[in-house]
N, C-alpha and C. Protein backbone atom coordinates (compact mmCIF):
# COMPACT_ATOMS: atom_id res chain seq x y z
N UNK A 1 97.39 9.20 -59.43
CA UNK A 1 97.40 10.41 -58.63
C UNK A 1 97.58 11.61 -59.53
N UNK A 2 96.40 12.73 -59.73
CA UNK A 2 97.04 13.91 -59.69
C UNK A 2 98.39 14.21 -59.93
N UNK A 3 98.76 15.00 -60.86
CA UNK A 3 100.00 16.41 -60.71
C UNK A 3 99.49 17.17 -60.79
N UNK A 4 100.27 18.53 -59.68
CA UNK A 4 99.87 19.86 -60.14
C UNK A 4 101.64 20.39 -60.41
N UNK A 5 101.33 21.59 -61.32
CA UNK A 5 102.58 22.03 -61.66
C UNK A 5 102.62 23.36 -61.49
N UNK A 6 103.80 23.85 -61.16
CA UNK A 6 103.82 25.59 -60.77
C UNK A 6 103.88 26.12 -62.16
N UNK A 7 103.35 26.96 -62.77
CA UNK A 7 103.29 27.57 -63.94
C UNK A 7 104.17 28.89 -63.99
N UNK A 8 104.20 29.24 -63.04
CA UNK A 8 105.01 30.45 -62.79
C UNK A 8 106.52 30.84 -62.58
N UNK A 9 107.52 31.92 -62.35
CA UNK A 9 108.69 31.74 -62.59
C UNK A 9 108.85 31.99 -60.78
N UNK A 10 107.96 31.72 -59.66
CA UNK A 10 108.62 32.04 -58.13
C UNK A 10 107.79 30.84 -57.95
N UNK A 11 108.06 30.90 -56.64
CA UNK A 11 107.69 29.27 -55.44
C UNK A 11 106.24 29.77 -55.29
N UNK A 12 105.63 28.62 -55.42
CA UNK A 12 104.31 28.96 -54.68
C UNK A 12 104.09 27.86 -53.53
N UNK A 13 103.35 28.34 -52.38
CA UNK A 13 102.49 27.33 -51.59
C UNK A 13 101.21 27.30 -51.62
N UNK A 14 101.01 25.56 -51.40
CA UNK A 14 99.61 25.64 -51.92
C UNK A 14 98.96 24.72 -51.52
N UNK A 15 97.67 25.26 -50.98
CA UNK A 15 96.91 24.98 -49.88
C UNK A 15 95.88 23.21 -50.25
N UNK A 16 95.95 22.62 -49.14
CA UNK A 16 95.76 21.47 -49.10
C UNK A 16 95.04 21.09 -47.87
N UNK A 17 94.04 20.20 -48.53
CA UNK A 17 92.87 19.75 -47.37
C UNK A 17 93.82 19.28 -45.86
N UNK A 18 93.03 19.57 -44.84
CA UNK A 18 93.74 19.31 -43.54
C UNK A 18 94.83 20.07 -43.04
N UNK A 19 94.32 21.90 -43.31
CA UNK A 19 95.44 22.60 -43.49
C UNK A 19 97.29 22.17 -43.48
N UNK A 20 97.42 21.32 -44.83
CA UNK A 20 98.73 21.23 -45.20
C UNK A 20 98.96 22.23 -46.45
N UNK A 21 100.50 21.96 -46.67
CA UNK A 21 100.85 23.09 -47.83
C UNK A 21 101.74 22.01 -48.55
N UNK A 22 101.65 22.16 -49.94
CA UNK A 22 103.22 21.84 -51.05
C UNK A 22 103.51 22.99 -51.05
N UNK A 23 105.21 23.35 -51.33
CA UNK A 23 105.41 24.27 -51.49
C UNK A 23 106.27 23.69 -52.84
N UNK A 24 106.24 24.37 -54.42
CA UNK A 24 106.48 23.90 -55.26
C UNK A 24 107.05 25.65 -55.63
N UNK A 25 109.00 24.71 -56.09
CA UNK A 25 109.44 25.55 -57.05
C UNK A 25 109.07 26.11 -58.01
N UNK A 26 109.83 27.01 -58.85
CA UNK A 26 109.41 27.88 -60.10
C UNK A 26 109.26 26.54 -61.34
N UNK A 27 108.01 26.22 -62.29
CA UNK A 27 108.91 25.59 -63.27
C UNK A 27 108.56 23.71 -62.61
N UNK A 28 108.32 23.75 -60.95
CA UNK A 28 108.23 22.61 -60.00
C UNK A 28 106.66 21.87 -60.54
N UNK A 29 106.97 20.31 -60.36
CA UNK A 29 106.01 19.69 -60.43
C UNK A 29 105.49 18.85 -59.10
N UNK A 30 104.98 18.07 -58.65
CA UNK A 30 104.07 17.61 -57.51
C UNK A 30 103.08 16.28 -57.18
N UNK A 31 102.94 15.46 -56.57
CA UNK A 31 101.64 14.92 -57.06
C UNK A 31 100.61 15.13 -55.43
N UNK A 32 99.73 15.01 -55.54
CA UNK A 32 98.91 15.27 -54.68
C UNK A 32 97.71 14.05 -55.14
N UNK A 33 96.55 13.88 -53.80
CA UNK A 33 95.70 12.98 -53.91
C UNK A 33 94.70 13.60 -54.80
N UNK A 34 93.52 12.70 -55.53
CA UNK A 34 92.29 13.10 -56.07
C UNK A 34 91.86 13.64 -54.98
N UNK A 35 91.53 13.95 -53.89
CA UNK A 35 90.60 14.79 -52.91
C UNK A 35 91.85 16.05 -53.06
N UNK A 36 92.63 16.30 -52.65
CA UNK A 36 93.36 17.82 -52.86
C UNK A 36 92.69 18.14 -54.30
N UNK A 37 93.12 18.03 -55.33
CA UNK A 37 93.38 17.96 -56.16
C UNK A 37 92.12 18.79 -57.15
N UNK A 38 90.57 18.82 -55.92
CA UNK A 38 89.30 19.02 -55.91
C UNK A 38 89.20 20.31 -54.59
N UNK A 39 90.35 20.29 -54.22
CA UNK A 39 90.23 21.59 -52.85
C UNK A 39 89.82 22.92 -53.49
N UNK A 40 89.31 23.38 -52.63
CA UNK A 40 88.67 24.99 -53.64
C UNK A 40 90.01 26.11 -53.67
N UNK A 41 90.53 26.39 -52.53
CA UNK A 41 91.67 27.23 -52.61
C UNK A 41 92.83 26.77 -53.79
N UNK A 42 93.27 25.19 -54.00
CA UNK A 42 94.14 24.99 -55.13
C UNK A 42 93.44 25.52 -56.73
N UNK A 43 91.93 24.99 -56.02
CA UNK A 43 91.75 25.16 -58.00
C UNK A 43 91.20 26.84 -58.22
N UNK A 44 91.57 27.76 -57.31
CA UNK A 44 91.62 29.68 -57.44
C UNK A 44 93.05 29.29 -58.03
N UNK A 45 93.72 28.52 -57.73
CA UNK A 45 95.23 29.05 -58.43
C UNK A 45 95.38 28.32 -59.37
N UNK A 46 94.05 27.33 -59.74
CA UNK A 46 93.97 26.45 -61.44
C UNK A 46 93.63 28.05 -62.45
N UNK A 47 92.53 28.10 -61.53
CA UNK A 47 91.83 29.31 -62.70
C UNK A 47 92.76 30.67 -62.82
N UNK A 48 93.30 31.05 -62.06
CA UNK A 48 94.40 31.88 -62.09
C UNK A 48 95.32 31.22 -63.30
N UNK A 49 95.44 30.60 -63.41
CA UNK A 49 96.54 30.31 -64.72
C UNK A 49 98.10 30.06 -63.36
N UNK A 50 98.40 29.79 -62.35
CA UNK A 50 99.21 29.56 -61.43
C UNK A 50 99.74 27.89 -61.40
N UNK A 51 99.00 27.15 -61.35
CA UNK A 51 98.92 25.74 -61.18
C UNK A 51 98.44 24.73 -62.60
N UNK A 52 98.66 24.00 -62.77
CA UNK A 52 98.24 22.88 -63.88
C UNK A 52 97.97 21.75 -62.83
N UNK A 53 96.82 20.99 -62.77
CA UNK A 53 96.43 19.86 -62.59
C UNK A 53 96.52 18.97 -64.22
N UNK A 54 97.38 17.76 -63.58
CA UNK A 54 97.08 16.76 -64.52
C UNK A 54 96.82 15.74 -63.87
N UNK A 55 96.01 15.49 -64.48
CA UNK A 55 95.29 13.44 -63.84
C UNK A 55 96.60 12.52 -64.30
N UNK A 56 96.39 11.56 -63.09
CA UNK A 56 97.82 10.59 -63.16
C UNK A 56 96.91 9.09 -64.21
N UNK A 57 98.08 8.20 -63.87
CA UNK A 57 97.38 7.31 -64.41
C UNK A 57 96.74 6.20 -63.36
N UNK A 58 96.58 5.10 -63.52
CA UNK A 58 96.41 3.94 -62.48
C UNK A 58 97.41 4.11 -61.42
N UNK A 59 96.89 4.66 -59.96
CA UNK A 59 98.29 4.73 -59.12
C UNK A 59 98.25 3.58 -58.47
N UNK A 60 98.96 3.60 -57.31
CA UNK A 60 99.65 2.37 -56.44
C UNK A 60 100.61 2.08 -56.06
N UNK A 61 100.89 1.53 -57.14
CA UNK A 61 102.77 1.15 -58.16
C UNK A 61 103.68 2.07 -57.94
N UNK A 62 105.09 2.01 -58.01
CA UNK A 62 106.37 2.71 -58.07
C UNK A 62 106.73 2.49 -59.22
N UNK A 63 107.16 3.71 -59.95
CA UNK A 63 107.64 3.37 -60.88
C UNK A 63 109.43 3.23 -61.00
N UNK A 64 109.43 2.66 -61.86
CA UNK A 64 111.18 2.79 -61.90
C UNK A 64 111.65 1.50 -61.91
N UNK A 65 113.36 1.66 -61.64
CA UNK A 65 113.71 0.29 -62.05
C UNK A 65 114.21 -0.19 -60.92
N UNK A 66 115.04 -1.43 -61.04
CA UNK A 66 115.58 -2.58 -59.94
C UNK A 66 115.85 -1.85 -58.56
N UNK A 67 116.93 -0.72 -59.02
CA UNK A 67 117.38 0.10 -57.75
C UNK A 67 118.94 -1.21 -57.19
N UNK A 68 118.87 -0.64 -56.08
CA UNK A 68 120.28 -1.81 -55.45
C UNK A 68 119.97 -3.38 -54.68
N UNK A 69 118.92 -3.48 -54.70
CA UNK A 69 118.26 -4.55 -54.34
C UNK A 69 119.26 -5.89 -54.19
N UNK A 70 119.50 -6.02 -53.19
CA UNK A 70 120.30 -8.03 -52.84
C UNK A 70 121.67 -7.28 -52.91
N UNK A 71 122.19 -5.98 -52.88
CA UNK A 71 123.29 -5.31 -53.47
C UNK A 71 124.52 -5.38 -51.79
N UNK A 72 123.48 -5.59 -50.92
CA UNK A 72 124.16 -5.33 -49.37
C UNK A 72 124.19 -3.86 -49.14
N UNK A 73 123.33 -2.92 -49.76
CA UNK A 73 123.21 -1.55 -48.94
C UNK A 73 121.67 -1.04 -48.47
N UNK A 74 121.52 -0.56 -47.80
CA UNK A 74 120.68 -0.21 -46.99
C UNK A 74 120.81 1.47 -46.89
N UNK A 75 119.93 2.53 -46.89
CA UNK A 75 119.65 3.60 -46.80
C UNK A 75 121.06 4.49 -47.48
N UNK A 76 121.34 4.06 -48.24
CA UNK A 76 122.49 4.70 -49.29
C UNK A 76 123.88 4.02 -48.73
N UNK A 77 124.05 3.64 -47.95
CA UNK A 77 125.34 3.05 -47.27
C UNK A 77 125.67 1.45 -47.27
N UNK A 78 126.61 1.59 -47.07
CA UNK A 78 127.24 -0.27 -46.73
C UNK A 78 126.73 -0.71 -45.61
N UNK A 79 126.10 -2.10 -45.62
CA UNK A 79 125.79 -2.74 -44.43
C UNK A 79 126.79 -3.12 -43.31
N UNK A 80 126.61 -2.98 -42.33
CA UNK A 80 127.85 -2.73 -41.13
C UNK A 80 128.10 -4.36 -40.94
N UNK A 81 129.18 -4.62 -40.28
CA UNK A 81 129.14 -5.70 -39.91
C UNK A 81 128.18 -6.60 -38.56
N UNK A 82 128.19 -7.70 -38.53
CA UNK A 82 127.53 -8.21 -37.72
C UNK A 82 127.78 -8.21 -36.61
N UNK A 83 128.59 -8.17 -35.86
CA UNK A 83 129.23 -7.96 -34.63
C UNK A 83 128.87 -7.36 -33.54
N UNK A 84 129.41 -7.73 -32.70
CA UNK A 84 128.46 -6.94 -31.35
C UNK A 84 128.86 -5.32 -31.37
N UNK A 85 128.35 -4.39 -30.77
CA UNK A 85 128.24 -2.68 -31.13
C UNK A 85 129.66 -2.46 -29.94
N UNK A 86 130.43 -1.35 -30.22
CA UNK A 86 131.31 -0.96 -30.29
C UNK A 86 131.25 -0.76 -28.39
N UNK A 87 132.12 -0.47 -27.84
CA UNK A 87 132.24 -0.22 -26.19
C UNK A 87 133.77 0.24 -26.13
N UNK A 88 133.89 0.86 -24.91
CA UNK A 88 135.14 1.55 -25.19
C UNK A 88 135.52 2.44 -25.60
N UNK A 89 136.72 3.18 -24.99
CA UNK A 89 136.95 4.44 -25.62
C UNK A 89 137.84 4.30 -26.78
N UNK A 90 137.06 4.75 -27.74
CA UNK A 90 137.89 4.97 -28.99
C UNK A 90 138.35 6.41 -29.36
């Protein structure tokens, strides 16, 4: 996949097939699909000197490592117990 990068020192938004927007910090990087990536309004702000497109490599994949995996947490938290859900005034 694509990166584009804000070149500039303010936020830009920036226009994307199926009228969507990134909105990318000062200094901010991004990735976007090969079809954005070819949109005519992003690449006015290639040639502007505003944006950097860089080609990604083979996408798909996640990169990174193990993470918490078999760890017993789930969406940043401890897994609750098994038990039936709470009733009663507590």
């Amino acid at each position: 996949m694509p990166t584009i990068t804000n070149k500039t020192t303010k936020p830009l938004s920036v226009p994307l097939p199926g009228g969507k927007t990134v909105h990318l910090g000062p200094k901010a990087s991004g990735q976007v699909s090969p079809r954005a990536a070819e949109h005519a309004p992003l690449l006015k702000l290639v040639e502007a000197g505003a944006l950097e497109v860089v080609a990604g490599g083979a996408g798909g994949g996640h990169a990174g490592g193990g993470g918490a995996k078999g760890q017993g947490y789930a969406q940043g938290g401890p897994v609750q117990g098994r038990g039936s859900p709470r009733r009663g005034d507590r």
